[in-house]
Protein backbone atom coordinates (compact mmCIF):
# COMPACT_ATOMS: atom_id res chain seq x y z
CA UNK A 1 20.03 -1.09 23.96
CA UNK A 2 19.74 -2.66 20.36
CA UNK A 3 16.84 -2.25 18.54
CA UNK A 4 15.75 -3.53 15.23
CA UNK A 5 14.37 -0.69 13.48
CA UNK A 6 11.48 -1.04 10.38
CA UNK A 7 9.82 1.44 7.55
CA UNK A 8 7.25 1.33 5.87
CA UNK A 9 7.75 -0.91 2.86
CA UNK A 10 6.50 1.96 0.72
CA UNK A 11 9.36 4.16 1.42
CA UNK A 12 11.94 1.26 -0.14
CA UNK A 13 15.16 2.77 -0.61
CA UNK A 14 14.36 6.78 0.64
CA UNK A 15 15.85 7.91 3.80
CA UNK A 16 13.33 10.44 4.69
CA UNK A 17 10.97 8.65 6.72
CA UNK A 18 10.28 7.57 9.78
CA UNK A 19 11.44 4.33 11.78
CA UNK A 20 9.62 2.23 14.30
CA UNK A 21 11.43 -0.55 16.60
CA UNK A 22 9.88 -3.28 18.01
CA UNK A 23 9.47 -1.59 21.46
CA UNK A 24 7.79 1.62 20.73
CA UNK A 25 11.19 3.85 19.54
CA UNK A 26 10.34 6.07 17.03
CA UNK A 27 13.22 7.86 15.07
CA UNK A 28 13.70 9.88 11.56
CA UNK A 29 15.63 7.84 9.43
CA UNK A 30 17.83 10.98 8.23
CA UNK A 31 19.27 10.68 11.46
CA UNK A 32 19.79 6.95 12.72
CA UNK A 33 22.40 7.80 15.65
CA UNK A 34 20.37 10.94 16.57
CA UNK A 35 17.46 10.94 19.29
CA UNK A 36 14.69 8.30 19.50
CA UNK A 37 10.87 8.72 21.18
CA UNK A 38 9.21 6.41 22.87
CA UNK A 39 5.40 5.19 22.65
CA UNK A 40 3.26 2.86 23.90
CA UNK A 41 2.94 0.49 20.75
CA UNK A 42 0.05 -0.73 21.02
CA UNK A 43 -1.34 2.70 21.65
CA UNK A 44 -0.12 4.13 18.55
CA UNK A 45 -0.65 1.16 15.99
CA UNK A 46 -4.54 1.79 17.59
CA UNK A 47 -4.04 5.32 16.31
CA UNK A 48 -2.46 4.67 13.20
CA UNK A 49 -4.88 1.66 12.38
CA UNK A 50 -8.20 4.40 12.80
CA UNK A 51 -6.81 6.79 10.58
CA UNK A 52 -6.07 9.28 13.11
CA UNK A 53 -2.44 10.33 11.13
CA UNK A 54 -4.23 10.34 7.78
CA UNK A 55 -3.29 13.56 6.13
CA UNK A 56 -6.29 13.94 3.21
């Protein structure tokens, strides 16, 4: 399966981040052919969205 894979716009140019597809695969941009996870998107832009990943 193809995906087409996004970061956040505030990473621009770094490779150490994390990448989310259109469908819910999650990956860590240091390693684009290595393993993917997948979520229910709508689940985790819920959980993103209430600041449930906020680190401070």
């Amino acid at each position: 399966m193809t995906y087409s894979w996004r970061k956040s716009s505030r990473s621009a140019d770094q490779t150490n981040c994390v990448e989310l597809a259109n469908t819910g695969a999650v990956r860590d941009s240091k390693n684009p052919t290595g393993p993917t996870i997948t979520v229910d998107l709508s689940t985790l832009l819920a959980a993103i969205k209430s600041g449930r990943f906020d680190l401070a």
